[in-house]
C-alpha atoms as a PDB file:
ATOM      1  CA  UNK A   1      94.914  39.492  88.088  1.00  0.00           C
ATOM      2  CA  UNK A   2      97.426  36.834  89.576  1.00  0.00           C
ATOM      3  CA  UNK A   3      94.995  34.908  91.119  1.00  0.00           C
ATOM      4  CA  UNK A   4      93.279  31.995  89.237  1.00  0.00           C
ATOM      5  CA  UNK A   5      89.815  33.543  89.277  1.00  0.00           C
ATOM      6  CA  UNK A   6      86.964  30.049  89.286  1.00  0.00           C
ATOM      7  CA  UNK A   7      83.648  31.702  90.435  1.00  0.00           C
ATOM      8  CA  UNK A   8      82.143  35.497  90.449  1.00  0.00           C
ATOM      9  CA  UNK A   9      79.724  37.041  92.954  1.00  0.00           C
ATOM     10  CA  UNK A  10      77.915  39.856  91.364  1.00  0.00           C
ATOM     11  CA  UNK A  11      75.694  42.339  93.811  1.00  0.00           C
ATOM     12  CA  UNK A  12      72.698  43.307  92.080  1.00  0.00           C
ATOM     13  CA  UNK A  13      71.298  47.206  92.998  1.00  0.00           C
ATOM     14  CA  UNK A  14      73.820  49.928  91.636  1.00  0.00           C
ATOM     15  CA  UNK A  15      76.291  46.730  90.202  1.00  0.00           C
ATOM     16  CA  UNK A  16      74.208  44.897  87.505  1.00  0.00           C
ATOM     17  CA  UNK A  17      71.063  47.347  87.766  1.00  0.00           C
ATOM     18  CA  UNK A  18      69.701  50.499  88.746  1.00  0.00           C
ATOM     19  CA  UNK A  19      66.048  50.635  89.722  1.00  0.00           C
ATOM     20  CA  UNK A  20      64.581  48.994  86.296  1.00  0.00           C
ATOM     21  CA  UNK A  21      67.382  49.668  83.975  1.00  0.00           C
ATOM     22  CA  UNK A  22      70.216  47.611  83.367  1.00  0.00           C
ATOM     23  CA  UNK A  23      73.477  49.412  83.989  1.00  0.00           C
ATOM     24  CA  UNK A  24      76.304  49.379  80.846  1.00  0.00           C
ATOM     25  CA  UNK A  25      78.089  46.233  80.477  1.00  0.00           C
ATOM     26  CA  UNK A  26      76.403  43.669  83.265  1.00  0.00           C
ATOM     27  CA  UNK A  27      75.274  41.805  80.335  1.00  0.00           C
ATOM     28  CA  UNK A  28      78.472  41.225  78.321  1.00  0.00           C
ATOM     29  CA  UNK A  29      80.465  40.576  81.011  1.00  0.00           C
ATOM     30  CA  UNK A  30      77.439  38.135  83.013  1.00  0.00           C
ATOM     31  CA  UNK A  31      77.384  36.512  79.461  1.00  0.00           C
ATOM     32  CA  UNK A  32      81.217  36.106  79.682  1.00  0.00           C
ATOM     33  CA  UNK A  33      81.371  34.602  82.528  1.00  0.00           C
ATOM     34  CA  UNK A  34      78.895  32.370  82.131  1.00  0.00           C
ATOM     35  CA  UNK A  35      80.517  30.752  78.789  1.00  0.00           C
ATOM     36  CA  UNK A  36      83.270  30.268  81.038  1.00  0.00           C
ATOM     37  CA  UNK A  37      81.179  28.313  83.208  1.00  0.00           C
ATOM     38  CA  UNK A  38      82.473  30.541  86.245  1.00  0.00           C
ATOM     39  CA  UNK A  39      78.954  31.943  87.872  1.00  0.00           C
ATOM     40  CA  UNK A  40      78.021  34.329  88.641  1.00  0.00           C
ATOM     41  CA  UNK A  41      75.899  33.970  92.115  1.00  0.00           C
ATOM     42  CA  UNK A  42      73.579  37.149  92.744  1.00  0.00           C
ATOM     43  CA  UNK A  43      73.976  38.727  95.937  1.00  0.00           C
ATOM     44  CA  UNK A  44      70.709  41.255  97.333  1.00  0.00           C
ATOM     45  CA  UNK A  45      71.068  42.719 100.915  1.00  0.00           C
ATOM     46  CA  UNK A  46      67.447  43.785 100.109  1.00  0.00           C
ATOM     47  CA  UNK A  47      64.632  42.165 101.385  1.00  0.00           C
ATOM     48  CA  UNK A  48      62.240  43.825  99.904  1.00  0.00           C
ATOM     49  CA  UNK A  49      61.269  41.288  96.814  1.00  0.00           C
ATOM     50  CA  UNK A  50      61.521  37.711  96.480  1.00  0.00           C
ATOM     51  CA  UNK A  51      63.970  35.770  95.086  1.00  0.00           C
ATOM     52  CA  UNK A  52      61.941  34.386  91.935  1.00  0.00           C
ATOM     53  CA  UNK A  53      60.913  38.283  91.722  1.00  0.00           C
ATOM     54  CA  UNK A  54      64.393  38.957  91.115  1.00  0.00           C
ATOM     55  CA  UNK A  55      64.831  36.283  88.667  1.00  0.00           C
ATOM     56  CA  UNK A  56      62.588  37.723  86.804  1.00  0.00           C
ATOM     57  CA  UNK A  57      63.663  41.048  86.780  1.00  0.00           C
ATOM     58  CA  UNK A  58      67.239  39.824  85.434  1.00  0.00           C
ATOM     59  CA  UNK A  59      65.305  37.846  82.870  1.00  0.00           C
ATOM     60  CA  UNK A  60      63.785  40.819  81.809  1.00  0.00           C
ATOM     61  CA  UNK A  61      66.571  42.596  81.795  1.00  0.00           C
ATOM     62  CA  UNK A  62      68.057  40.154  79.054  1.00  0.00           C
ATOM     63  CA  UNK A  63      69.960  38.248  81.725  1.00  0.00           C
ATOM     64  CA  UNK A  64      68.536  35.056  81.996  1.00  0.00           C
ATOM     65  CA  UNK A  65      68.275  34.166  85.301  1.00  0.00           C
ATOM     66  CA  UNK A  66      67.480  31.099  87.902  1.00  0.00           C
ATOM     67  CA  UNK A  67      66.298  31.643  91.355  1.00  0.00           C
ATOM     68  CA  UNK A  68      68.900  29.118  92.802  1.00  0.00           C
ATOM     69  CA  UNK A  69      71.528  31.660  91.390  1.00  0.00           C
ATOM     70  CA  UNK A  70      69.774  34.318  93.844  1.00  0.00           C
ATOM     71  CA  UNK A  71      70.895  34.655  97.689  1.00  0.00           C
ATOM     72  CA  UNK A  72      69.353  37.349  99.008  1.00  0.00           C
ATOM     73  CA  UNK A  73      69.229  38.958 102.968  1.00  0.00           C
ATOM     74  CA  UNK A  74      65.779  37.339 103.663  1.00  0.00           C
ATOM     75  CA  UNK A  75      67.015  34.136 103.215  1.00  0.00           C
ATOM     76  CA  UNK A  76      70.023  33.962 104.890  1.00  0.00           C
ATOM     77  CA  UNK A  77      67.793  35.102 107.546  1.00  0.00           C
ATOM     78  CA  UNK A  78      65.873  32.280 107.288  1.00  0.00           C
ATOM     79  CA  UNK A  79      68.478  29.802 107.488  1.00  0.00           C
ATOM     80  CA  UNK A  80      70.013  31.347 110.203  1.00  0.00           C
ATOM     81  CA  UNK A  81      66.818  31.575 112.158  1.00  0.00           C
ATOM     82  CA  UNK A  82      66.493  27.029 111.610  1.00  0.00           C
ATOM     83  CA  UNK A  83      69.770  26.760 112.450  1.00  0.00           C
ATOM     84  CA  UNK A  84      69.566  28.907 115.704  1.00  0.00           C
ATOM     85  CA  UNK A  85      66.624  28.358 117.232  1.00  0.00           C
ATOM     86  CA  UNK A  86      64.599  26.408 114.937  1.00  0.00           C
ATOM     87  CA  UNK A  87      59.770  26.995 116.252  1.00  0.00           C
ATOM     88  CA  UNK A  88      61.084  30.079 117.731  1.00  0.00           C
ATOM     89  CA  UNK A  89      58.785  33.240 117.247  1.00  0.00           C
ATOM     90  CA  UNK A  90      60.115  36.104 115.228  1.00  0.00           C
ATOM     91  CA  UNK A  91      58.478  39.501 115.290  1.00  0.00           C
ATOM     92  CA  UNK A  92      59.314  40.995 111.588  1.00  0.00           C
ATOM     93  CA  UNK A  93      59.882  44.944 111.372  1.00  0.00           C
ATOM     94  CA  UNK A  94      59.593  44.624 107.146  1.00  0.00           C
ATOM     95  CA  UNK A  95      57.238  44.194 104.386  1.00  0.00           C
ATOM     96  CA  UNK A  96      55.790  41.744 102.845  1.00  0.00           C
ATOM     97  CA  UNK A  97      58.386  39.747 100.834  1.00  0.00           C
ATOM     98  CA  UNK A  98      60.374  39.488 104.178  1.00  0.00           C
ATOM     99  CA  UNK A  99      57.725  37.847 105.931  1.00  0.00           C
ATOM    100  CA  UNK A 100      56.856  35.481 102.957  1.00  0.00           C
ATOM    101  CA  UNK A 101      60.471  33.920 102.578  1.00  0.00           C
ATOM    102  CA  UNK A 102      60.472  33.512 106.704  1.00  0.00           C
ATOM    103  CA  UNK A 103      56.747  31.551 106.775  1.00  0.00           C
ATOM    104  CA  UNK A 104      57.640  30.084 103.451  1.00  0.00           C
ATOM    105  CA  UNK A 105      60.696  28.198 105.813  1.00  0.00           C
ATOM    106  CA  UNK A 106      58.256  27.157 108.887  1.00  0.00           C
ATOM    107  CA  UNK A 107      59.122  30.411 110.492  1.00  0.00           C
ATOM    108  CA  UNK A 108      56.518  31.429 112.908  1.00  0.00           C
ATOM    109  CA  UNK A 109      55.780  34.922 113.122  1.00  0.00           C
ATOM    110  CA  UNK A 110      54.301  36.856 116.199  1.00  0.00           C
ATOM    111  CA  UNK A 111      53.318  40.462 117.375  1.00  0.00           C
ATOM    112  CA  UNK A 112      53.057  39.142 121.748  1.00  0.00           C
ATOM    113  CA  UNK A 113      56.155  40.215 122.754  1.00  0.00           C
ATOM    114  CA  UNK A 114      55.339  37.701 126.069  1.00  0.00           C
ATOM    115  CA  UNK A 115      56.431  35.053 123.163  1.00  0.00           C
ATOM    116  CA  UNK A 116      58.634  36.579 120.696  1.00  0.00           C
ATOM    117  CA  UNK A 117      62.018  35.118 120.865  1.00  0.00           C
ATOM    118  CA  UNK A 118      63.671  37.408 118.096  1.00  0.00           C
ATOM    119  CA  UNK A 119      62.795  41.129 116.629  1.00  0.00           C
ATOM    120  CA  UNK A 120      64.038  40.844 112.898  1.00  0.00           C
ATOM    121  CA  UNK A 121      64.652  44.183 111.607  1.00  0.00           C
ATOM    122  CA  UNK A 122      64.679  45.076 107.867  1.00  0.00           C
ATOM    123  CA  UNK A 123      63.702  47.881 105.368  1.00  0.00           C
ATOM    124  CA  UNK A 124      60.532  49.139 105.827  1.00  0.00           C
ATOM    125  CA  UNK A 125      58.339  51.815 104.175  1.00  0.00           C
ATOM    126  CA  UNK A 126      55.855  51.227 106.606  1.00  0.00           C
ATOM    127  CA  UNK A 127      57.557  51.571 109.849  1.00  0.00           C
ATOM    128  CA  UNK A 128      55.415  53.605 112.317  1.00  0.00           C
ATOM    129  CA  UNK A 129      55.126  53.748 116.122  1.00  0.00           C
ATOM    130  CA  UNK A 130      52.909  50.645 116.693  1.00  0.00           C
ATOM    131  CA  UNK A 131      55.593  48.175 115.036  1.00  0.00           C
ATOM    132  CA  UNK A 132      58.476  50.159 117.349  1.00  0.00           C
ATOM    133  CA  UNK A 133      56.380  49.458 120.402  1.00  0.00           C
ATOM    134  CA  UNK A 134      56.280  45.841 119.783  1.00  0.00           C
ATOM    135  CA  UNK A 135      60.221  45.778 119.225  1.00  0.00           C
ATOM    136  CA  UNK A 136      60.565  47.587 122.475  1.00  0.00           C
ATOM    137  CA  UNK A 137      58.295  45.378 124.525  1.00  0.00           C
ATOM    138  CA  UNK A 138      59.720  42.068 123.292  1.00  0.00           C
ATOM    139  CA  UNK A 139      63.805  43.365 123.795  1.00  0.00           C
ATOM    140  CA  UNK A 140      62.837  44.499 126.736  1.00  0.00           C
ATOM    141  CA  UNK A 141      61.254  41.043 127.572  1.00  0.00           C
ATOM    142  CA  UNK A 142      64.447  39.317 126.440  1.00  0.00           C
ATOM    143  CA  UNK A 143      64.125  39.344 122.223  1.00  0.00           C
ATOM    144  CA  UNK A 144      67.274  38.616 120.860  1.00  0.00           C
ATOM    145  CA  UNK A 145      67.498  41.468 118.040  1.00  0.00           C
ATOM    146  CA  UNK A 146      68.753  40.781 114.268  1.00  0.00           C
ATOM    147  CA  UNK A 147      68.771  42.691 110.848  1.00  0.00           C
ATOM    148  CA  UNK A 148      68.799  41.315 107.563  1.00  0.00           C
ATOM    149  CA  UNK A 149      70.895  43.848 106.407  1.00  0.00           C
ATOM    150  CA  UNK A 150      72.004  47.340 107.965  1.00  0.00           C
ATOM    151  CA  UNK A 151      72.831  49.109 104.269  1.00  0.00           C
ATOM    152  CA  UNK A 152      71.631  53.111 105.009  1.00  0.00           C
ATOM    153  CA  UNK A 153      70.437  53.683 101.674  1.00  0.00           C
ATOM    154  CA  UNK A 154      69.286  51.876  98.693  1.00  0.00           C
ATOM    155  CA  UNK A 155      70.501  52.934  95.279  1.00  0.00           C
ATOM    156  CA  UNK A 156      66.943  53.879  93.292  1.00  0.00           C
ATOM    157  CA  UNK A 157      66.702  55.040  89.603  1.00  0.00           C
ATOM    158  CA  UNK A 158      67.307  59.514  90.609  1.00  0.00           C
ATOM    159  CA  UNK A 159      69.679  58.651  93.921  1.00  0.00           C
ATOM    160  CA  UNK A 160      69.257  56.769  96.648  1.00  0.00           C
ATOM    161  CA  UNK A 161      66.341  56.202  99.763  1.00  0.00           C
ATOM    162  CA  UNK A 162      66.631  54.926 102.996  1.00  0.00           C
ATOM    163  CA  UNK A 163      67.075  51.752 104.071  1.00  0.00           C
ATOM    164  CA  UNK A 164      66.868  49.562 107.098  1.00  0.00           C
ATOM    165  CA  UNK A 165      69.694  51.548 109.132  1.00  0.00           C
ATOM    166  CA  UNK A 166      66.769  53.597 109.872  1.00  0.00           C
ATOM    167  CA  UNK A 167      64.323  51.054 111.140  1.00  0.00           C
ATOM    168  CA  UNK A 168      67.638  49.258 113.430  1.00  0.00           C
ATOM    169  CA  UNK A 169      68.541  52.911 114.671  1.00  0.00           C
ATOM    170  CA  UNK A 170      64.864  53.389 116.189  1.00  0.00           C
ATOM    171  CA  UNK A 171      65.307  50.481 118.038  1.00  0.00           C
ATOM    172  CA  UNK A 172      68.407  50.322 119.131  1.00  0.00           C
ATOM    173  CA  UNK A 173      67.423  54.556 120.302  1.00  0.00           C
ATOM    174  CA  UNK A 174      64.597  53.526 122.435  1.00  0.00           C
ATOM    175  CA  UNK A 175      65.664  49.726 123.977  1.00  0.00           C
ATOM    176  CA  UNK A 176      69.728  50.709 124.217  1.00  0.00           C
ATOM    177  CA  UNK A 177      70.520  47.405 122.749  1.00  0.00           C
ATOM    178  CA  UNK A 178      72.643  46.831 120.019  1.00  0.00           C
ATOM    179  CA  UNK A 179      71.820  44.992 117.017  1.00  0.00           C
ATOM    180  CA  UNK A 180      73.496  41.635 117.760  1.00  0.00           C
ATOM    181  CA  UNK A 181      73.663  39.903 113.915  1.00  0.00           C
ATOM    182  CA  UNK A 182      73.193  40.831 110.466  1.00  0.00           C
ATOM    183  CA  UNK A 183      72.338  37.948 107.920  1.00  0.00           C
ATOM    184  CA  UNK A 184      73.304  39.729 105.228  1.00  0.00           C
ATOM    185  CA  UNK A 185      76.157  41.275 103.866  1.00  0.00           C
ATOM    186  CA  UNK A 186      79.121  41.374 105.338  1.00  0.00           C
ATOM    187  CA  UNK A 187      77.941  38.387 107.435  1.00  0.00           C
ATOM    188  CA  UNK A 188      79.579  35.191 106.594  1.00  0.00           C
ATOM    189  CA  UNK A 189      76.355  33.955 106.424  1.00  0.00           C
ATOM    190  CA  UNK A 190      75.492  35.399 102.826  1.00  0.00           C
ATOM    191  CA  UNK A 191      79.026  34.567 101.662  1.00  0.00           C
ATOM    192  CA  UNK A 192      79.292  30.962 102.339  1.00  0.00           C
ATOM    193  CA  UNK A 193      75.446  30.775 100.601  1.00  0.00           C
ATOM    194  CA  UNK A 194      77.253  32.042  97.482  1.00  0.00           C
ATOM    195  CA  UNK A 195      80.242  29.862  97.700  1.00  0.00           C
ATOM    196  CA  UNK A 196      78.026  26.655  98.573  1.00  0.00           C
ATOM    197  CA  UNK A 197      76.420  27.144  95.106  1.00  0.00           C
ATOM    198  CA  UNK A 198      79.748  28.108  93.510  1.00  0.00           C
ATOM    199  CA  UNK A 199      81.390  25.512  94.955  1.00  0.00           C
ATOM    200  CA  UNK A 200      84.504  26.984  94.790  1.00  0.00           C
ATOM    201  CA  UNK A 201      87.141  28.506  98.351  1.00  0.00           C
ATOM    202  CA  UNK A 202      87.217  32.063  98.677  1.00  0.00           C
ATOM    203  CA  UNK A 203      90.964  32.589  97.516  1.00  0.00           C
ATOM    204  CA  UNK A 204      89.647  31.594  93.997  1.00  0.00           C
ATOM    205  CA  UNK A 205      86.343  33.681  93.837  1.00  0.00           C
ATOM    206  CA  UNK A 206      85.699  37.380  93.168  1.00  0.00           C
ATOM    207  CA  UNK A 207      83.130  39.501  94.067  1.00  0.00           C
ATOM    208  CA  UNK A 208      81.602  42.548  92.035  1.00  0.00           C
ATOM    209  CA  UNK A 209      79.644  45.329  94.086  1.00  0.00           C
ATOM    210  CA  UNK A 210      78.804  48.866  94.730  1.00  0.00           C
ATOM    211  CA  UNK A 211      78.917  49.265  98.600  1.00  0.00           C
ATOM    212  CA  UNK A 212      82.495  49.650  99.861  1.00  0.00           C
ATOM    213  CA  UNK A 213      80.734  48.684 104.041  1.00  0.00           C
ATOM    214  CA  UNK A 214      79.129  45.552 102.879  1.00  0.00           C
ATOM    215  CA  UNK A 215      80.365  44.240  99.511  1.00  0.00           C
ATOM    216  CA  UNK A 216      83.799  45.276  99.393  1.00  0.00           C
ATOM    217  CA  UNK A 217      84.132  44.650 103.303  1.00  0.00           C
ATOM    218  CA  UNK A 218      82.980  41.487 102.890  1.00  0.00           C
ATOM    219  CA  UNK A 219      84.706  40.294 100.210  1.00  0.00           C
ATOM    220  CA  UNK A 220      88.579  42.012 101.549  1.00  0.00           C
ATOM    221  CA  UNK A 221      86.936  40.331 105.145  1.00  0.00           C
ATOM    222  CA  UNK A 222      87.513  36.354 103.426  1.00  0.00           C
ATOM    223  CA  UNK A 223      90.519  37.007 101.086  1.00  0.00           C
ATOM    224  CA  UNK A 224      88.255  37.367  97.878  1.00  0.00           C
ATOM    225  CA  UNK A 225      89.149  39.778  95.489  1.00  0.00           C
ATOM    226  CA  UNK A 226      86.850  42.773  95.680  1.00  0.00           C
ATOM    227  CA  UNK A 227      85.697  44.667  92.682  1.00  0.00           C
ATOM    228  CA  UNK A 228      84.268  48.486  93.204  1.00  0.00           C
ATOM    229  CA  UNK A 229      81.390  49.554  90.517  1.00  0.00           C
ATOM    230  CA  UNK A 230      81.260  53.499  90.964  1.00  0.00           C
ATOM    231  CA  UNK A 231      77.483  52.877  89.219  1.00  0.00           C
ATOM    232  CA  UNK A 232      75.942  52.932  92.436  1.00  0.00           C
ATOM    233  CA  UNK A 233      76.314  54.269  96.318  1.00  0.00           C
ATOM    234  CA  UNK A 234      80.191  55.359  96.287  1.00  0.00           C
ATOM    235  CA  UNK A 235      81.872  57.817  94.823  1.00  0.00           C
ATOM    236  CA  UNK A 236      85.313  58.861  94.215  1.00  0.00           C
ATOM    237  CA  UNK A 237      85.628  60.987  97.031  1.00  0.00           C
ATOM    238  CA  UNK A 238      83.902  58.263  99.154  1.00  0.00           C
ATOM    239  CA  UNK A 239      86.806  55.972  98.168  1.00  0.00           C
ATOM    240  CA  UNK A 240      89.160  58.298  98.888  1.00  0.00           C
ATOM    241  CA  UNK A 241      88.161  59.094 102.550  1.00  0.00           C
ATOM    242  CA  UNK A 242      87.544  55.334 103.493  1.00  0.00           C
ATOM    243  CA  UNK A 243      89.797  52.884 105.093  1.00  0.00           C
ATOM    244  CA  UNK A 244      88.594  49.895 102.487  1.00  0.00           C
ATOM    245  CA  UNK A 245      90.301  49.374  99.881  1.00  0.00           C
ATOM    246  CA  UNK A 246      89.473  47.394  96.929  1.00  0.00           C
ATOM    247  CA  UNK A 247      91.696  45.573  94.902  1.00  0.00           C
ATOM    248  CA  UNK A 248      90.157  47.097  91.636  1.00  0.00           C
ATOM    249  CA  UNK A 249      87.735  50.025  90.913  1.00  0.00           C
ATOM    250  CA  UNK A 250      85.712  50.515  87.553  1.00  0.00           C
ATOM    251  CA  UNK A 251      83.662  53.176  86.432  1.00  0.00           C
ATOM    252  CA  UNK A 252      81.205  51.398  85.231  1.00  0.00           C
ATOM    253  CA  UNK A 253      81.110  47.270  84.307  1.00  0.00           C
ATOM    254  CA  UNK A 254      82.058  48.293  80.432  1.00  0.00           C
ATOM    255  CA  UNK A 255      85.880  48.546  81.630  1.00  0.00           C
ATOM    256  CA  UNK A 256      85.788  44.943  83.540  1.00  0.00           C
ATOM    257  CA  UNK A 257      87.218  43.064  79.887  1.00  0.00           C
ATOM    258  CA  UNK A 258      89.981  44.919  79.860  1.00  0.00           C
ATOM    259  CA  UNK A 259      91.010  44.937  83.275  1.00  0.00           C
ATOM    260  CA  UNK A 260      90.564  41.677  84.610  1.00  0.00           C
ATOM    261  CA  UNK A 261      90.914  38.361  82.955  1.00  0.00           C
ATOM    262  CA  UNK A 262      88.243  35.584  84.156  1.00  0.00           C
END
């Protein structure tokens, strides 16, 4: 690697883990680059635990973890929510974690779409008719309309389940609007989070990840050096049929010693 490599950005689901198992080498090389005092941040487009919650999980995992080296997709939505429009009622199409980190931040949430200033749409297992109505009637009233993430699937322990490209896509079907920003990745958003607690530009940082739409995109997008783990959502012929290409690709985190230097 010719670059001078001074902080790592590590996605979490099908990079470091795999539902509740920790996938081979995230720990040596996490442990690496922690004695060289280089990271890594954590990056989660899911909003479907909190941040302590996934911690904890790491922890348990044997990878010690802090929640300030967490960013996740419900957070960034937070802070983008303050900084837009900061009292402004947000009608959540998510679960429970989602709605806790947005309250947790002053947040007010809202089912009257006669008040709802934004729809935030996310992954959820509960998504019925009731909660599509509500989007409708506040777009149609005006709602701006966000996503903390727009990943299609969600790398689980067996394959992979939907995720909240489903939920965005009913919306977007029955209003005809188009989803106007997503917090998470490949938003700029999530990556200046990471870099913020890195403190480091993004011509010096890499970034580790499954998803060759969001993390690789993202990383390739701001001139960080992006890392492909073929542990999770893409595959071979996936990487040979897309227009993103990333600067390295690894079967599996095991081979990361030997091929790049941090």
């Amino acid at each position: 690697m010719a670059r001078t490599i001074e902080g790592c950005i590590f996605d979490l689901d099908g990079t470091v883990y795999r539902g509740d198992e920790l996938l081979p080498g995230a720990k040596e090389v996490i442990e690496g680059i922690r004695r060289k005092d280089k990271g890594p941040v954590f990056l989660s487009n899911k909003a479907l635990g909190r941040r302590d919650a996934y911690a904890k999980q790491l922890t348990r995992l044997g990878i010690p973890t802090d929640v300030d080296q967490i960013i996740n997709s419900s957070l960034v939505t937070a802070r983008y929510l303050l900084e837009r429009d900061p009292g402004a009622p947000v009608y959540v199409v998510g679960e429970g974690p989602l709605l806790e980190e947005l309250t947790s931040h002053g947040i007010k949430i809202s089912s009257d779409p006669q008040e709802i200033k934004y729809v935030v749409a996310s992954f959820d297992r509960d998504f019925h008719y009731d909660k599509l109505k509500i989007a409708y009637d506040a777009i149609k009233n005006g709602a701006g309309f966000i996503a903390t993430n727009a990943d299609r699937t969600c790398p689980v322990k067996g394959g992979e389940v939907p995720d909240a490209a489903g939920m965005i896509g009913a919306i977007e079907g029955v209003t005809g609007k188009k989803l106007e920003m997503i917090a998470g990745k490949p938003s700029t958003y999530m990556l200046q989070s990471a870099l913020d607690i890195l403190q480091v530009d993004s011509d010096s940082c890499l970034l580790v990840g499954d998803r060759l739409e969001t993390d690789i995109r993202m990383a390739l997008d701001h001139d960080i050096t992006a890392i492909l783990v073929l542990t999770g959502v893409t595959s071979r012929k996936d990487l040979e049929s897309s227009p993103i290409s990333p600067d390295y690709v690894l079967e599996t985190l095991e081979d990361f010693p030997s091929l790049i230097s941090v």
